[in-house]
Structures are given as C-alpha cells and as structure tokens.
N, C-alpha and C. Protein backbone atom coordinates (compact mmCIF):
# COMPACT_ATOMS: atom_id res chain seq x y z
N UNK A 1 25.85 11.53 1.41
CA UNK A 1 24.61 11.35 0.70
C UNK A 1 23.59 10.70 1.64
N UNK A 2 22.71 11.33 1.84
CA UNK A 2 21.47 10.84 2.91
C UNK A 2 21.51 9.78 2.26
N UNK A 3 20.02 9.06 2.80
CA UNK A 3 19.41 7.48 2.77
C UNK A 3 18.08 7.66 3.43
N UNK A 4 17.01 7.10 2.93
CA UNK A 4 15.60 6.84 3.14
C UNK A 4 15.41 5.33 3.21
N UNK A 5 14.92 4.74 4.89
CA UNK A 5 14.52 3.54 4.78
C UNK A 5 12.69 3.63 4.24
N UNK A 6 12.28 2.87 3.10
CA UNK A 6 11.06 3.21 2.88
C UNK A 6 10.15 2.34 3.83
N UNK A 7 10.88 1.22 4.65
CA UNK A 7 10.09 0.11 5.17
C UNK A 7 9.99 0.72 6.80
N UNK A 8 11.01 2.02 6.94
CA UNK A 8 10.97 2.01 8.09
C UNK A 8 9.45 3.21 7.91
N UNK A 9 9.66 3.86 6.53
CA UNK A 9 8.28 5.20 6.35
C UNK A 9 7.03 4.29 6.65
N UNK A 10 7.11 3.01 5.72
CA UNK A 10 5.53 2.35 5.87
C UNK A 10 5.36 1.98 7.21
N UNK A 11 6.12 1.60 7.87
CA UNK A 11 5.79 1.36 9.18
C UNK A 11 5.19 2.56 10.29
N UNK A 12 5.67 3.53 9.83
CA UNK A 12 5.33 4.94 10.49
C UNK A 12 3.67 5.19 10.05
N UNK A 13 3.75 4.76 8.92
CA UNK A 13 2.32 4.96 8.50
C UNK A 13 1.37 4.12 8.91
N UNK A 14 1.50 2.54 9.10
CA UNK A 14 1.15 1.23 9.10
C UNK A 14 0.55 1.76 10.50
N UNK A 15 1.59 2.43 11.97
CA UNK A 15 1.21 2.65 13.08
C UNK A 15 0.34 3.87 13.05
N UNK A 16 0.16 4.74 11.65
CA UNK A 16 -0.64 6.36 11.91
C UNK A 16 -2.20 5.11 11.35
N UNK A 17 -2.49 4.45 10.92
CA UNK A 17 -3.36 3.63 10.76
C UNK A 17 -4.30 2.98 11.84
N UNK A 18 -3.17 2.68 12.04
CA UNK A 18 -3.66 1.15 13.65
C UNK A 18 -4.38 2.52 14.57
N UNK A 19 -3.86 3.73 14.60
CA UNK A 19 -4.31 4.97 15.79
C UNK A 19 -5.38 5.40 15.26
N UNK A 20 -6.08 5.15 13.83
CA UNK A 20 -6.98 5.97 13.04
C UNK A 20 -8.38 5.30 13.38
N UNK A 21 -7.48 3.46 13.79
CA UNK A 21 -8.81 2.17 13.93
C UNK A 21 -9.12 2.56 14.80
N UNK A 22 -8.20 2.68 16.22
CA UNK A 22 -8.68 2.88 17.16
C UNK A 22 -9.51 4.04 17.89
N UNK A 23 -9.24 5.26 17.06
CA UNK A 23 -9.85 6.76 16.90
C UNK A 23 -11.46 6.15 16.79
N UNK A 24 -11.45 5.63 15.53
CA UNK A 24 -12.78 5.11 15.07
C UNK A 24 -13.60 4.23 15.72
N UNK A 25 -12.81 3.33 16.35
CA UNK A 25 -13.38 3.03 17.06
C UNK A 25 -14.63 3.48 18.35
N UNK A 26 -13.50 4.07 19.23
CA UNK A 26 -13.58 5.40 20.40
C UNK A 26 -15.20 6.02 19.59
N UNK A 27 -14.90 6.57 18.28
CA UNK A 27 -15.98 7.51 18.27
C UNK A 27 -17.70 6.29 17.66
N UNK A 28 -17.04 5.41 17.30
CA UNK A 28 -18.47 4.44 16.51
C UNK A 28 -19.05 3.48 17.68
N UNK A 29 -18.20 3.35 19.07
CA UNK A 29 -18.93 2.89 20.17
C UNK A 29 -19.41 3.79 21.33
N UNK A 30 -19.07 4.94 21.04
CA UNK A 30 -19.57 6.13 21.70
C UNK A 30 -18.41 5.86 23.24
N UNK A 31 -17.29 5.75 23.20
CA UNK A 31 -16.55 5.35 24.53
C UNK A 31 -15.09 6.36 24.54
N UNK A 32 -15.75 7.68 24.07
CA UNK A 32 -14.88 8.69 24.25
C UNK A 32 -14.59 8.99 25.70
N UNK A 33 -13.82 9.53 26.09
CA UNK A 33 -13.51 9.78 27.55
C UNK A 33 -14.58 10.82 27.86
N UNK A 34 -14.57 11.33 26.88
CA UNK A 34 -15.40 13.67 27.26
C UNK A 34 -15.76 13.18 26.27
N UNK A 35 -16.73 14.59 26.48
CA UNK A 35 -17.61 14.75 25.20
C UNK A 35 -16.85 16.10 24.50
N UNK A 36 -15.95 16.61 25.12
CA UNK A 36 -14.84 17.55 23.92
C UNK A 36 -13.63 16.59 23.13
N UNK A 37 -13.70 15.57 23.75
CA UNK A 37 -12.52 14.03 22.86
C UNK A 37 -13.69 13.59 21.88
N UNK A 38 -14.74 13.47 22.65
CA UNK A 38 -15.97 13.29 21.42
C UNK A 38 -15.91 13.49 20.13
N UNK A 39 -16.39 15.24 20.32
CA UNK A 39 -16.23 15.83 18.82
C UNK A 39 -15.27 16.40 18.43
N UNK A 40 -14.08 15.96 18.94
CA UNK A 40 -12.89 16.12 18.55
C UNK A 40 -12.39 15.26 17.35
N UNK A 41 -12.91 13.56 17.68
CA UNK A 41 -12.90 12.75 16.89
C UNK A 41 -12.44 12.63 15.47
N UNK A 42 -14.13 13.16 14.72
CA UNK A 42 -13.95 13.51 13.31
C UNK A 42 -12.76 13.84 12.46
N UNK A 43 -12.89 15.22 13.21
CA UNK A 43 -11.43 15.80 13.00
C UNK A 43 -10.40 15.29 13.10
N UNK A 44 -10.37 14.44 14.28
CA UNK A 44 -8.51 13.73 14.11
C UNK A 44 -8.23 12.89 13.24
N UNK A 45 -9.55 11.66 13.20
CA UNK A 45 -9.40 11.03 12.30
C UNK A 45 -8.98 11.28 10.83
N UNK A 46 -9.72 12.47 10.60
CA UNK A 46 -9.97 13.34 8.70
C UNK A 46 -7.90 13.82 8.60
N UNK A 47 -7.95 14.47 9.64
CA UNK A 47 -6.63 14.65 9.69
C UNK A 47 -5.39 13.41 9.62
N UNK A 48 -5.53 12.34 10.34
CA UNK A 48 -4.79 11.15 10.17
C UNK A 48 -4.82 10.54 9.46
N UNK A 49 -5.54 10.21 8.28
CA UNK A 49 -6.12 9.63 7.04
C UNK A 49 -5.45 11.05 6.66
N UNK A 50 -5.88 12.27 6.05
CA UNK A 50 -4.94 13.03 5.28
C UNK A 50 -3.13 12.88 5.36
N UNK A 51 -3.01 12.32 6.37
CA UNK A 51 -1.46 12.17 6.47
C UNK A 51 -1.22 10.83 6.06
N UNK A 52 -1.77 9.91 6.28
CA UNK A 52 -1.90 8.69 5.90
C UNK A 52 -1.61 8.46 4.33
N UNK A 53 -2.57 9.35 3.92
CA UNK A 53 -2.88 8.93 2.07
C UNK A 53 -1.31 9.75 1.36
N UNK A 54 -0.82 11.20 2.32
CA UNK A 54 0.05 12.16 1.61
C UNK A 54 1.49 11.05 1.24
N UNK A 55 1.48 10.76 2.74
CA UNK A 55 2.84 10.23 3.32
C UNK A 55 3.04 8.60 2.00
N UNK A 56 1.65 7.82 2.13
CA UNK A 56 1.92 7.04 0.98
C UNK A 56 1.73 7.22 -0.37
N UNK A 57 1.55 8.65 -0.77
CA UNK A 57 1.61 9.02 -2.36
C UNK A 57 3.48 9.41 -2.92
N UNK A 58 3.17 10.35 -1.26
CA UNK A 58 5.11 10.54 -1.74
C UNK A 58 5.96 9.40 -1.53
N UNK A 59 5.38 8.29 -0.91
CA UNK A 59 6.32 6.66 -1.22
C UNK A 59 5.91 6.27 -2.27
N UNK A 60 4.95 6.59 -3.03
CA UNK A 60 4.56 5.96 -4.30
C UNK A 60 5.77 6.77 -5.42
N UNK A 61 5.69 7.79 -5.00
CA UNK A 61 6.38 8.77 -6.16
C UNK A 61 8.26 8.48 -6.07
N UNK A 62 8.48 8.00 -4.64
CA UNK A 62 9.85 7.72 -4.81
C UNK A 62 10.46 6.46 -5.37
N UNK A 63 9.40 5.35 -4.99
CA UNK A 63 9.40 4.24 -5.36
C UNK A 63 9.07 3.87 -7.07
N UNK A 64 8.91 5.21 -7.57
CA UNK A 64 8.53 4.94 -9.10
C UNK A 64 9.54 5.98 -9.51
N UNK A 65 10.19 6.73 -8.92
CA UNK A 65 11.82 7.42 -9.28
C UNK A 65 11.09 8.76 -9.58
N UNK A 66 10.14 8.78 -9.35
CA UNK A 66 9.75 10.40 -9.90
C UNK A 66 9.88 11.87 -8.74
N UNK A 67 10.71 11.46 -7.52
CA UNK A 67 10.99 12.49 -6.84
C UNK A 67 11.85 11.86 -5.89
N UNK A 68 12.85 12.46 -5.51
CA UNK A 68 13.83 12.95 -5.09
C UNK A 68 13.45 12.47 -3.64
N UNK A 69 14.06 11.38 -3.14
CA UNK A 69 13.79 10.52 -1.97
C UNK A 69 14.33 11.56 -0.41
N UNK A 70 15.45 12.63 -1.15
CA UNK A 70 15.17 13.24 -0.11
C UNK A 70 14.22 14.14 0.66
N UNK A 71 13.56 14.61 -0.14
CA UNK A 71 12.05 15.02 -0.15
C UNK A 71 11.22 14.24 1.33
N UNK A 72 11.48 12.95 1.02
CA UNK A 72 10.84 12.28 2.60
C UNK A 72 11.52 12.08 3.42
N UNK A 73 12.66 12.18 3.52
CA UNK A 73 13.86 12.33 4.57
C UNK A 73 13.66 13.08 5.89
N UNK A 74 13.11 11.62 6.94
CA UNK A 74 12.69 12.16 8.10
C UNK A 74 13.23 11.50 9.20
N UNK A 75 13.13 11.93 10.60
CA UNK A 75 14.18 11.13 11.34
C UNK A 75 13.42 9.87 11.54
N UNK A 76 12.36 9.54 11.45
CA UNK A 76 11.49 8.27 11.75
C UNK A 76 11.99 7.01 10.12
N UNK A 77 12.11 7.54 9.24
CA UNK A 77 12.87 6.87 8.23
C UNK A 77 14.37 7.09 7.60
N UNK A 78 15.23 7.20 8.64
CA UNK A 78 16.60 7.15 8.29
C UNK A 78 16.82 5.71 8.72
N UNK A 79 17.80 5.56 7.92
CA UNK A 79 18.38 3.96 8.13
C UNK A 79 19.48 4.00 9.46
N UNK A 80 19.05 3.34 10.17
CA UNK A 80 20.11 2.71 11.48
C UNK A 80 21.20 1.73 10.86
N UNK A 81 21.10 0.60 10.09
CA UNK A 81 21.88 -0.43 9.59
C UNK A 81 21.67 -0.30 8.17
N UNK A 82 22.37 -1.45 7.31
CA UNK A 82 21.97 -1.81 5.78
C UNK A 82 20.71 -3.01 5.62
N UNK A 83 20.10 -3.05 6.17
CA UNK A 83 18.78 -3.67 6.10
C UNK A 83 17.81 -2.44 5.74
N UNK A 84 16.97 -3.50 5.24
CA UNK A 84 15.46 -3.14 4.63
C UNK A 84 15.72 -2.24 3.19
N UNK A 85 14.65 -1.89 2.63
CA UNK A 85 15.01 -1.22 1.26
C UNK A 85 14.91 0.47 1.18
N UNK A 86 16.69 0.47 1.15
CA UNK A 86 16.67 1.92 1.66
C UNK A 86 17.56 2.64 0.12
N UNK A 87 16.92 3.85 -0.13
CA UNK A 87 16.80 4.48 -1.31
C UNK A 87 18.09 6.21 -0.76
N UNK A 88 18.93 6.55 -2.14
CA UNK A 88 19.50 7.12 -1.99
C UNK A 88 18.95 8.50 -2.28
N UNK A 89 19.39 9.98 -1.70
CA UNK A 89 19.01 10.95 -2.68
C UNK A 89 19.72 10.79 -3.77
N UNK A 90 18.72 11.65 -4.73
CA UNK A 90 19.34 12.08 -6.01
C UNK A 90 20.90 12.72 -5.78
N UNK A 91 21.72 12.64 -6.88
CA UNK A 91 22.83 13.20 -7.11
C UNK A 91 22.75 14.67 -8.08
N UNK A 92 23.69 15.24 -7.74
CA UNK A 92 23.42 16.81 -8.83
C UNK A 92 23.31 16.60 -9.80
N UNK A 93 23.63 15.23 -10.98
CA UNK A 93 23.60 15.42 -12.40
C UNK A 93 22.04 15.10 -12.32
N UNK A 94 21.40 14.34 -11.85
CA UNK A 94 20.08 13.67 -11.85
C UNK A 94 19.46 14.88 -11.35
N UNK A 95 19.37 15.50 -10.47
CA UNK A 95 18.65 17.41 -9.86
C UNK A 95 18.49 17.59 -11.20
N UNK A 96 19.89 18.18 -11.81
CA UNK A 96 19.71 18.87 -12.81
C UNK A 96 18.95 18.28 -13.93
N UNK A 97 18.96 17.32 -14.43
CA UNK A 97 18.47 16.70 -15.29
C UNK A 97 16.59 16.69 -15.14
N UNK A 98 16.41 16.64 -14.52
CA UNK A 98 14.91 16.63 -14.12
C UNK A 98 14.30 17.96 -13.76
N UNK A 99 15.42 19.33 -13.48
CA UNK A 99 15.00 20.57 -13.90
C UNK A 99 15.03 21.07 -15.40
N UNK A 100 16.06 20.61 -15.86
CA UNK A 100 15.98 20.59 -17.21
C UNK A 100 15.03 19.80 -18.11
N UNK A 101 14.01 18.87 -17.94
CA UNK A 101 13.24 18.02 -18.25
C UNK A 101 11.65 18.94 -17.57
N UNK A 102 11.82 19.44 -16.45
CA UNK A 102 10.40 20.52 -16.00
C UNK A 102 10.56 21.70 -16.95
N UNK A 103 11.59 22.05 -16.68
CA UNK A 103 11.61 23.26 -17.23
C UNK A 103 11.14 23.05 -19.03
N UNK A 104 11.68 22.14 -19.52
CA UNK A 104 11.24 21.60 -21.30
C UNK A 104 9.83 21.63 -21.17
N UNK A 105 9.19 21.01 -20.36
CA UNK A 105 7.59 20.44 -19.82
C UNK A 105 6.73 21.51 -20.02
N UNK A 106 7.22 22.45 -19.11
CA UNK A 106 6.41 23.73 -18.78
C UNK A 106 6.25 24.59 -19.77
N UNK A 107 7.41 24.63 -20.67
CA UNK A 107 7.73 25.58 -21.95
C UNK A 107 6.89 25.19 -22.93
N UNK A 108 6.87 23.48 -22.94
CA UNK A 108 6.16 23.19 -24.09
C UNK A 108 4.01 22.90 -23.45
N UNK A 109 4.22 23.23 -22.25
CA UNK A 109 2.78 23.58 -21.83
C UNK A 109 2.18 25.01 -21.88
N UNK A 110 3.14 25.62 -22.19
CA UNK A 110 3.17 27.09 -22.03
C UNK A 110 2.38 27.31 -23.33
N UNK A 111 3.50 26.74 -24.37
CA UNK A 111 2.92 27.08 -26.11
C UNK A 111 2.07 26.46 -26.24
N UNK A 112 1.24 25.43 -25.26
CA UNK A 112 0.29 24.49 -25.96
C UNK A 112 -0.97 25.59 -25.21
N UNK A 113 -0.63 26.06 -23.97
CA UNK A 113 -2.15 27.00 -23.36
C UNK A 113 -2.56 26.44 -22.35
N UNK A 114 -2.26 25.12 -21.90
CA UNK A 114 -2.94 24.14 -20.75
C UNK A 114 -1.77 23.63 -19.80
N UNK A 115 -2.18 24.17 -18.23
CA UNK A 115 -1.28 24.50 -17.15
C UNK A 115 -0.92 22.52 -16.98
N UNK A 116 0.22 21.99 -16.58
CA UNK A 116 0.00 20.53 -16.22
C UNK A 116 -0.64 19.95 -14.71
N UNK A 117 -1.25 18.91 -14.87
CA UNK A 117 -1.84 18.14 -14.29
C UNK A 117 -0.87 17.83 -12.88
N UNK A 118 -0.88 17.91 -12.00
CA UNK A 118 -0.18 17.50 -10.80
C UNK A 118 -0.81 16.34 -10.06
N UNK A 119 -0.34 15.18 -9.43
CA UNK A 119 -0.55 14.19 -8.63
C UNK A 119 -0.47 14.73 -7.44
C-alpha cells in the first residue's frame, strides 16, 4: 500500500513559491539576464502559481478525505522514514464505496437536469 508524505508535498510547493518570488522579482526590477528571459517571465510565473494553487487544492482534497491520496503520489512526496504526516491510499472497499456514492450522485443529478459542480 503506497504512502503520501503531505509535509514532504508542501514543501515541494513552499520551494515552487520561493522560485515564483524570485521570478518576480527578476521581472519587477527589470534584472533579467536577456530580454527573451524578460518576456519569458510572465509566463513562467502564471505557470508556477498555476501549479502552485493545483498542487495545494489536491492537498486540500486529501487532507479533507475526499480523494484518494494516491492521486498525488509522487516521487518528491513519498515517505523515506515514519515521520511527518503521511497518508495512506485508499483500500478497494473505500474505491468502491465512493464509486458507488458518484455513481448514486450523478443518477440523482441526472433526474434532477443540472450537471454537478466540480472543485
């Protein structure tokens, strides 16, 4: 059964941050190397902040049990030791149970006419 350290994910993120200051930086003192790192900028930043916000919605969603921790199961957050707060995947009765709980969801969104709302 895998394992997700979540402290080792925030940290992955904590450092896609600290690179986003310094991006911003680079481009709000005008001390880009080139002027193609220049207007490159924007873009990396928009992009690192999009990974930023994804990466801590799907820690929000595991940390509130609503998805399947293997889902973020990456080599930057596997656990080395039993330290820090590290989360198991789901087991098959729990899979199933929560397809059987979408699948009820959808059926009864189906008869109501209105598609559901996604986070």
């Amino acid at each position: 059964m895998k394992k997700v350290n979540l402290g080792f994910e925030l940290a992955e993120v904590r450092s896609t941050a600290e690179g986003v200051r310094v991006l911003s930086d680079l481009l709000a003192n005008g001390n880009a190397p080139d002027e193609v790192t220049e207007r490159a900028l924007p873009s990396r930043i928009s992009a690192a902040l999009s990974l930023i916000i994804e990466r801590l919605r799907l820690c929000e969603r595991v940390a509130n049990d609503s998805m399947n921790p293997l889902m973020i199961c990456a080599e930057h957050n596997a656990p080395v030791d039993r330290t820090g707060l590290c989360v198991s995947e789901w087991d098959r009765n729990r899979i199933q149970q929560e397809r059987e709980q979408e699948k009820r969801r959808l059926g009864f969104e189906a008869r109501r006419g209105r598609p559901r709302r996604r986070s």
